[in-house]
C-alpha atoms as a PDB file:
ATOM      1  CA  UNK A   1       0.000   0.000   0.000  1.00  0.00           C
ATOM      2  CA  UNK A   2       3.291   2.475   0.229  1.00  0.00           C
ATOM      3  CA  UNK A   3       2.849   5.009  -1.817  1.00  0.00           C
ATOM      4  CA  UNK A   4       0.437   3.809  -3.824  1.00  0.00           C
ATOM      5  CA  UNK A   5      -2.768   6.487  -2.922  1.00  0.00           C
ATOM      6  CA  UNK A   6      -1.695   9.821  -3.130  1.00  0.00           C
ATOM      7  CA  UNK A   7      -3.014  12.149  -0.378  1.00  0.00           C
ATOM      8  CA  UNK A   8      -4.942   9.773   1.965  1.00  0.00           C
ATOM      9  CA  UNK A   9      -7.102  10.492   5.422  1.00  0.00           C
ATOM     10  CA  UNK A  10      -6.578   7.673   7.966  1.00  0.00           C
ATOM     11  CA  UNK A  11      -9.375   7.178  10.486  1.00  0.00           C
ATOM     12  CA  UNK A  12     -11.541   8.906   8.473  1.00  0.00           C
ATOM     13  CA  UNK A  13     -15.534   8.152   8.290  1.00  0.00           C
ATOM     14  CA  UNK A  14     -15.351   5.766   5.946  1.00  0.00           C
ATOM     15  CA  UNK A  15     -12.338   4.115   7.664  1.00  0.00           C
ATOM     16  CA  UNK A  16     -14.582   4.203  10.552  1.00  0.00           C
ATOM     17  CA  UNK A  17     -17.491   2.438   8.730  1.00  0.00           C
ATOM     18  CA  UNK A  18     -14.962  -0.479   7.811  1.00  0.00           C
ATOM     19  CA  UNK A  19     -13.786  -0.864  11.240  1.00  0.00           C
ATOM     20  CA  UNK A  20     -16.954  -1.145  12.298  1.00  0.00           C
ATOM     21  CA  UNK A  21     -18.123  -3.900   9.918  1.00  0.00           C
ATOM     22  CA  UNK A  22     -15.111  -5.793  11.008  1.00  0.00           C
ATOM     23  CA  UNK A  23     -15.447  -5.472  14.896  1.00  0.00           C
ATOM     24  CA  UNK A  24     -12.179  -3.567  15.178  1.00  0.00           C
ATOM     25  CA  UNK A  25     -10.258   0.013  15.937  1.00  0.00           C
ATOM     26  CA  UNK A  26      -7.915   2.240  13.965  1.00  0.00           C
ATOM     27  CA  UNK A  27      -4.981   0.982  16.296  1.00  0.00           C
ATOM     28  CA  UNK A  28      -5.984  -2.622  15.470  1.00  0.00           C
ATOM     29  CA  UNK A  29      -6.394  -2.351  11.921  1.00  0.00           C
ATOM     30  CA  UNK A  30      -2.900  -0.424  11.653  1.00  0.00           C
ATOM     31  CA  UNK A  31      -1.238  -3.186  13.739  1.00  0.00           C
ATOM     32  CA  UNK A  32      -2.800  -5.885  11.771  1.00  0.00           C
ATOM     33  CA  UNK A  33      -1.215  -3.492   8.098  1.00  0.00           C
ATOM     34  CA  UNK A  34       2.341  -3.451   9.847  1.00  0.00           C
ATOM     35  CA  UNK A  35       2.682  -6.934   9.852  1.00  0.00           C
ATOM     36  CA  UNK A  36       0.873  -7.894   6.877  1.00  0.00           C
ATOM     37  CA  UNK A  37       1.701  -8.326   3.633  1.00  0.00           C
ATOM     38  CA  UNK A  38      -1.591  -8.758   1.451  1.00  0.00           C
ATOM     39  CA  UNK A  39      -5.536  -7.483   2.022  1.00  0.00           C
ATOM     40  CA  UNK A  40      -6.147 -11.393   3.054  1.00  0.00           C
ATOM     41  CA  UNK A  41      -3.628 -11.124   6.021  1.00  0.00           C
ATOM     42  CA  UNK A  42      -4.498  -8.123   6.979  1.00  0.00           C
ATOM     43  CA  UNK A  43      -8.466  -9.525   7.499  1.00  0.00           C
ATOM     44  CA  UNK A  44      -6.700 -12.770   8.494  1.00  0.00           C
ATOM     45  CA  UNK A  45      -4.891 -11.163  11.115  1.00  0.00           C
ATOM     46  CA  UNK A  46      -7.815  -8.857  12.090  1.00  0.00           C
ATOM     47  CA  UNK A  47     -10.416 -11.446  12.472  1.00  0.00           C
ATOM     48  CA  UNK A  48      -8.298 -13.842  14.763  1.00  0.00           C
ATOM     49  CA  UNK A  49     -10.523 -14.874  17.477  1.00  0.00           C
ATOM     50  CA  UNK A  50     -13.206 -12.683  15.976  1.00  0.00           C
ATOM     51  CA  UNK A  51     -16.291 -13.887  14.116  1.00  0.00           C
ATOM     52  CA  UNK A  52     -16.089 -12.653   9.901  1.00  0.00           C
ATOM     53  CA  UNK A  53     -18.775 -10.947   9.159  1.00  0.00           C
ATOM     54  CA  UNK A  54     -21.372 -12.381   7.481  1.00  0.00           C
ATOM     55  CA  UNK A  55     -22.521 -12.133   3.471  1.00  0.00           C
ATOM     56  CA  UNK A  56     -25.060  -9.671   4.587  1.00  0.00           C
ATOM     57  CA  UNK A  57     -23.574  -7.720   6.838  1.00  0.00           C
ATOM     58  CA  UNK A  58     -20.990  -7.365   3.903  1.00  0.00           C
ATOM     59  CA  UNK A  59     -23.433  -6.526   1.218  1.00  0.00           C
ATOM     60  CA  UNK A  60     -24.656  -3.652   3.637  1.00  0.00           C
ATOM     61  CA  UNK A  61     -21.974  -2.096   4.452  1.00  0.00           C
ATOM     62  CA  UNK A  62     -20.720  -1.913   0.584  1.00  0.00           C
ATOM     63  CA  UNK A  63     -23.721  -0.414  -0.169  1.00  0.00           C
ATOM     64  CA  UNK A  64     -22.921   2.264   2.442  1.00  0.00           C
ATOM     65  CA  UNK A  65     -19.376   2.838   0.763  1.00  0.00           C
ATOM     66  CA  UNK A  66     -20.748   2.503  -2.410  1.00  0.00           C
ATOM     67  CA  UNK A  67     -23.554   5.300  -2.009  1.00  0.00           C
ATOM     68  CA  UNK A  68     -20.748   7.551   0.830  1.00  0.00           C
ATOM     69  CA  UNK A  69     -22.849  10.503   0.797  1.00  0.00           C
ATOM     70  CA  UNK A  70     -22.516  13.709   2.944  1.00  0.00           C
ATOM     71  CA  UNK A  71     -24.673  13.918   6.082  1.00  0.00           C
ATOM     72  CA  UNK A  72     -24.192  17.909   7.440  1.00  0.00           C
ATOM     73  CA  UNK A  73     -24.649  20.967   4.801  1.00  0.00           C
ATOM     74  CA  UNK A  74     -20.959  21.303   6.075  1.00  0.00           C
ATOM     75  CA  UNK A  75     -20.528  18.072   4.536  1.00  0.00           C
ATOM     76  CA  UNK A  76     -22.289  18.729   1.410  1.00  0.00           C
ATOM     77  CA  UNK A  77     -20.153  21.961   1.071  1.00  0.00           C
ATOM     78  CA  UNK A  78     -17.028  20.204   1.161  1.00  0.00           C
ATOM     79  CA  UNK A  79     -18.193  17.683  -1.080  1.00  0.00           C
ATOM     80  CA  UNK A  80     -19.094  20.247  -3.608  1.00  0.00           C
ATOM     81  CA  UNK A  81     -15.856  22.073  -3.236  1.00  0.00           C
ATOM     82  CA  UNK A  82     -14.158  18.552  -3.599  1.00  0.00           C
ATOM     83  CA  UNK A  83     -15.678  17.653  -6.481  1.00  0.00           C
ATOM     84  CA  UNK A  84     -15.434  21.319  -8.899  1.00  0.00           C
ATOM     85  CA  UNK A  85     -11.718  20.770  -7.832  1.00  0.00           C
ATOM     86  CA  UNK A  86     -11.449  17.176  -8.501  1.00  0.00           C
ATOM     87  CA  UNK A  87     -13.891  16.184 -11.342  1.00  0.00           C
ATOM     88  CA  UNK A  88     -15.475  19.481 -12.328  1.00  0.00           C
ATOM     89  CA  UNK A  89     -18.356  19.230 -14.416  1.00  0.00           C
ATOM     90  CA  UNK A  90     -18.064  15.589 -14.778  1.00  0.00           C
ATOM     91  CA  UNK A  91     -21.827  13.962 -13.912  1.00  0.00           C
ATOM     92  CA  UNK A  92     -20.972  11.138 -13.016  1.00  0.00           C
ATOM     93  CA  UNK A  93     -19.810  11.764 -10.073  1.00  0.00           C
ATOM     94  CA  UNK A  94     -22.660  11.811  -7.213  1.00  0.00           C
ATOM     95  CA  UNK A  95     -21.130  10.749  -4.126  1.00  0.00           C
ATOM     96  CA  UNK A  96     -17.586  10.352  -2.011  1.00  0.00           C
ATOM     97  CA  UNK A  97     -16.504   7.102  -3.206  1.00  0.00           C
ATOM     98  CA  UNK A  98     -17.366   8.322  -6.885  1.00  0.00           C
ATOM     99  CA  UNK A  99     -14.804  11.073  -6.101  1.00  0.00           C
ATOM    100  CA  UNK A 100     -12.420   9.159  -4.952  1.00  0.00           C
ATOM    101  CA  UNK A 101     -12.520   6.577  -7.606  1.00  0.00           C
ATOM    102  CA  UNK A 102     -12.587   9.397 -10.278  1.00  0.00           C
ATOM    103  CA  UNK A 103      -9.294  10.862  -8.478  1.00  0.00           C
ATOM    104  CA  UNK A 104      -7.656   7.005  -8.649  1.00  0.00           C
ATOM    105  CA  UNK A 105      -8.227   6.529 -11.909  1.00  0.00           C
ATOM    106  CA  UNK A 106     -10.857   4.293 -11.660  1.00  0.00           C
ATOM    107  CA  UNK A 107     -14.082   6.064 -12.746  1.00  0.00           C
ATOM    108  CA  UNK A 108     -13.788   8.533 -15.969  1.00  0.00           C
END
C-alpha cells in the first residue's frame, strides 16, 4: 500500500465504517497493516478470534461505501468544493466514493 494512494485520510468516516463492519479500531487495523503483507492477512490477522462478518452484513456495508454521501450541509459543502476541484463538471460523479474513484483513476 506504500505510496500507492496519493493524499490519503486515515481514520476517516469511511475508515470508521470499515472498522466497524469488522469489529475492530484504527490501532488494530494499523497493527494488523504493519505486519501484513496482502488485504487477506491483513483480514486474516484482524479477524483472529473474531467472528467474519457475514454475506449480509458485507453486502450492507458496501452499499454504504458505495452510495458515501454527505450527512451535514458542512458536509455537502465540502463535497461540492471537492468535487469542482477534482472532477469538475463531470456527472458522473454523485457521491464520495465516486470522487475518490474518479481521483484514482478508476471512474472517468
Amino acid at each position: 500500500m506504500e505510496n500507492a494512494l496519493g493524499e490519503y485520510i486515515y481514520d476517516c468516516n469511511m475508515d470508521k465504517q470499515l472498522f466497524t463492519t469488522l469489529g475492530v479500531d484504527a490501532d488494530q487495523f494499523l497493527a494488523a497493516v504493519h505486519v501484513s503483507s496482502t488485504d487477506m492477512d491483513v483480514l486474516d490477522c484482524l479477524m483472529e478470534g473474531r467472528k467474519r462478518p457475514s454475506k449480509d452484513e458485507l453486502q450492507k456495508h458496501n452499499e454504504r461505501i458505495d452510495n458515501w454521501l454527505p450527512t451535514t450541509p458542512e458536509g455537502w459543502d465540502r463535497f461540492k468544493a471537492d468535487k469542482a476541484k477534482i472532477a469538475p463538471g463531470n456527472n458522473k460523479v454523485k457521491n464520495r466514493t465516486d470522487l475518490i474513484d474518479f481521483e484514482e483513476g478508476r471512474l472517468s
